[in-house]
C-alpha atoms as a PDB file:
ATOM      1  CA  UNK A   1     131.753 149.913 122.376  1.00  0.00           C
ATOM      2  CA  UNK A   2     131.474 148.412 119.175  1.00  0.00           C
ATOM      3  CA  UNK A   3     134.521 146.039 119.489  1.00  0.00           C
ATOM      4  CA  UNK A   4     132.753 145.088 123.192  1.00  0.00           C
ATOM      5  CA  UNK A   5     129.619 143.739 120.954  1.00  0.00           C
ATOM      6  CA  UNK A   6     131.678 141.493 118.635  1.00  0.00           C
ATOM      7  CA  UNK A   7     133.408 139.752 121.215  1.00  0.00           C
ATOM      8  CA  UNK A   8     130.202 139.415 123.230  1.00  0.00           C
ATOM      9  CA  UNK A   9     128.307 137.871 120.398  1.00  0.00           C
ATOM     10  CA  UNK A  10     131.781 135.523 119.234  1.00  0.00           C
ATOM     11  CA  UNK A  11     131.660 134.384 123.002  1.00  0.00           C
ATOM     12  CA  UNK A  12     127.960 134.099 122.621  1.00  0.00           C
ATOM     13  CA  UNK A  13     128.313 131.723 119.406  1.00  0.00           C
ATOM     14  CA  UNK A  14     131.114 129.554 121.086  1.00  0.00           C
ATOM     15  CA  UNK A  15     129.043 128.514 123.786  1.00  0.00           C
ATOM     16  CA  UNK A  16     125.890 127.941 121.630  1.00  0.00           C
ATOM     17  CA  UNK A  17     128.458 125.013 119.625  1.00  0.00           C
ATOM     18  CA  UNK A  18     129.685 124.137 122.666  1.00  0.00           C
ATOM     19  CA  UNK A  19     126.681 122.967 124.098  1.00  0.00           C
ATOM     20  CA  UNK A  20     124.800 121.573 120.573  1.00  0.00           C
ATOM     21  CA  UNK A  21     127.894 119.555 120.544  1.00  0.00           C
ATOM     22  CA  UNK A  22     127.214 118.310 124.155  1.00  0.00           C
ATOM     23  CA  UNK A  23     123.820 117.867 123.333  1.00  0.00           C
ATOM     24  CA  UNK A  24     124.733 115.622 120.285  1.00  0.00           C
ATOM     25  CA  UNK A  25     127.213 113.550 122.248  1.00  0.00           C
ATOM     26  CA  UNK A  26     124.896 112.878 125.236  1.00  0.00           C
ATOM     27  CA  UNK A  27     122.329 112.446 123.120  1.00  0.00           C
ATOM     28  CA  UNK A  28     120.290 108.994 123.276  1.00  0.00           C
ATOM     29  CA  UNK A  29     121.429 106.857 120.353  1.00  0.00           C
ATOM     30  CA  UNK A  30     118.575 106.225 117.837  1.00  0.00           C
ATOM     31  CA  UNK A  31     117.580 102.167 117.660  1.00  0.00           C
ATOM     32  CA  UNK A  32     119.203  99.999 114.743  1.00  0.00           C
ATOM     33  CA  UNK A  33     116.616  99.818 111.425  1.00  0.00           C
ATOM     34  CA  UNK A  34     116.265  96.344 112.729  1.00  0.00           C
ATOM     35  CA  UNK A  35     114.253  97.486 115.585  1.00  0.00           C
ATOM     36  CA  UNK A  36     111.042  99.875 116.092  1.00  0.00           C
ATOM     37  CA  UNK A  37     111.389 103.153 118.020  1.00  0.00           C
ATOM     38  CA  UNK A  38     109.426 100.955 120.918  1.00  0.00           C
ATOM     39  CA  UNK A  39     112.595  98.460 120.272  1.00  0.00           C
ATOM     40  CA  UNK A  40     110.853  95.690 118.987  1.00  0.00           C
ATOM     41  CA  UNK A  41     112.492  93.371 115.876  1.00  0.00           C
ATOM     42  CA  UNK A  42     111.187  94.278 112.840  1.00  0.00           C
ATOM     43  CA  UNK A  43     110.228  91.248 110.373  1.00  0.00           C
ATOM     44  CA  UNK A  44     110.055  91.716 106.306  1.00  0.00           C
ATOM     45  CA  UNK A  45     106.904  90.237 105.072  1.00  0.00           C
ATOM     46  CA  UNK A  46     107.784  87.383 102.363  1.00  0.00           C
ATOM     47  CA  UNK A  47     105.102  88.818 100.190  1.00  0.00           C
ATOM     48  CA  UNK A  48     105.427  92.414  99.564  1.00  0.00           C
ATOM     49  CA  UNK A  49     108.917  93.442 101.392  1.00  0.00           C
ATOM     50  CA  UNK A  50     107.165  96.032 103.736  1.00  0.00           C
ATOM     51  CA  UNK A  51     108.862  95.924 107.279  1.00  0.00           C
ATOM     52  CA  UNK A  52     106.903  95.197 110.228  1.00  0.00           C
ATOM     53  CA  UNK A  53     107.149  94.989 113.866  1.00  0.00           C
ATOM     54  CA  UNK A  54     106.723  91.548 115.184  1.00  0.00           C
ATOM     55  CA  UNK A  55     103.770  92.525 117.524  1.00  0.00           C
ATOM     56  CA  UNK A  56     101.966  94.386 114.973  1.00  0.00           C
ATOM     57  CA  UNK A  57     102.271  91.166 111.985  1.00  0.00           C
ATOM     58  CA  UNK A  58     100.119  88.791 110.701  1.00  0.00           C
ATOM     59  CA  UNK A  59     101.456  85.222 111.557  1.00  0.00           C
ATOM     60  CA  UNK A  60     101.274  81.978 109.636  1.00  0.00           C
ATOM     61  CA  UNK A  61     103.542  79.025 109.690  1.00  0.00           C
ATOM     62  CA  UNK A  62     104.148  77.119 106.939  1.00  0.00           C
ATOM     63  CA  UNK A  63     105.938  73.650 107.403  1.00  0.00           C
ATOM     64  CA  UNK A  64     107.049  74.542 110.671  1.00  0.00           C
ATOM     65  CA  UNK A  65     108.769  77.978 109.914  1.00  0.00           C
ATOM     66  CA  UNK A  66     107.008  81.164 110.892  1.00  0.00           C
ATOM     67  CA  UNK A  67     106.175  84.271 108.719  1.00  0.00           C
ATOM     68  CA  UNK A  68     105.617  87.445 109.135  1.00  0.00           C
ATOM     69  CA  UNK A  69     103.261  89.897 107.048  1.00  0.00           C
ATOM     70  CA  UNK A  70     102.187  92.660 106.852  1.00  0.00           C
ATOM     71  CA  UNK A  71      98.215  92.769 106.699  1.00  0.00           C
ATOM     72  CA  UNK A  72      96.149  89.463 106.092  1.00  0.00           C
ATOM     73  CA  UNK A  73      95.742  89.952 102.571  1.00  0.00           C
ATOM     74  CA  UNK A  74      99.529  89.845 102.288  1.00  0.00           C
ATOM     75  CA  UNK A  75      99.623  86.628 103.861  1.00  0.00           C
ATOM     76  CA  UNK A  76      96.446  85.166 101.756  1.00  0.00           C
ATOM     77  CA  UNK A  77      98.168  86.089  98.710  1.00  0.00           C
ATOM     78  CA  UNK A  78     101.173  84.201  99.973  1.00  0.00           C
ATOM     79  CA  UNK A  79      99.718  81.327 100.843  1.00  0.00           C
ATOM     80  CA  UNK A  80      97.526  81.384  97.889  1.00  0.00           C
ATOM     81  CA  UNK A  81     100.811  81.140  95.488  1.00  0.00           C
ATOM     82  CA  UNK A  82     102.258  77.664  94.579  1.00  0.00           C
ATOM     83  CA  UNK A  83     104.319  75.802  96.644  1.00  0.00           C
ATOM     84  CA  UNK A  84     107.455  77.031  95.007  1.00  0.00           C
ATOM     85  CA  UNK A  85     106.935  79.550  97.656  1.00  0.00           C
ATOM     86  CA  UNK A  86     107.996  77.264 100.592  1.00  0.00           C
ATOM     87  CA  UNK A  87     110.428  75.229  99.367  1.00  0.00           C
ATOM     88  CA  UNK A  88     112.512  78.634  99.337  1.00  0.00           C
ATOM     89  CA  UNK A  89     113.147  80.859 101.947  1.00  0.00           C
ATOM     90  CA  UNK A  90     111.431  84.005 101.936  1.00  0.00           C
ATOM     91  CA  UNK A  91     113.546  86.574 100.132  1.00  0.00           C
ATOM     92  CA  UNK A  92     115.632  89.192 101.992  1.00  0.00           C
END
């Protein structure tokens, strides 16, 4: 009776990693850190570093190239600074 149990619950355990490891395989793959979990790029504001997603930034353009921050005081602050700031990319 007793040696009925033990295989029961080692039969019981090989299915249980059988399927997790189904479940892991079929799994959806998680999106790239470039991308938010809606899949939209995510931009690094110039200022601060945060990540953002595009449709959530602030937006300026300075001398043709655009930015992306992450609240408007970011982006004051950055265009506030001298214009060291955009004769150099923005760091990354």
């Amino acid at each position: 009776m007793f040696v009925r149990l033990i295989i029961w619950a080692l039969l019981g355990f090989i299915v249980y990693v059988i399927v997790k490891a189904a479940v892991q395989v079929f799994h959806a793959p998680t999106p790239p850190p470039e991308k938010s979990r809606g899949g939209e790029t995510m931009e690094r504001d110039p200022q601060c570093g945060t990540f953002v997603p595009r449709g959530e930034a602030v937006t300026a353009s300075v001398r043709g190239r655009q930015h992306w921050f992450c609240s408007a005081r970011c982006r004051d602050e950055y265009l506030a600074k001298p214009l060291t700031n955009f004769s150099t990319p923005p760091r990354q």
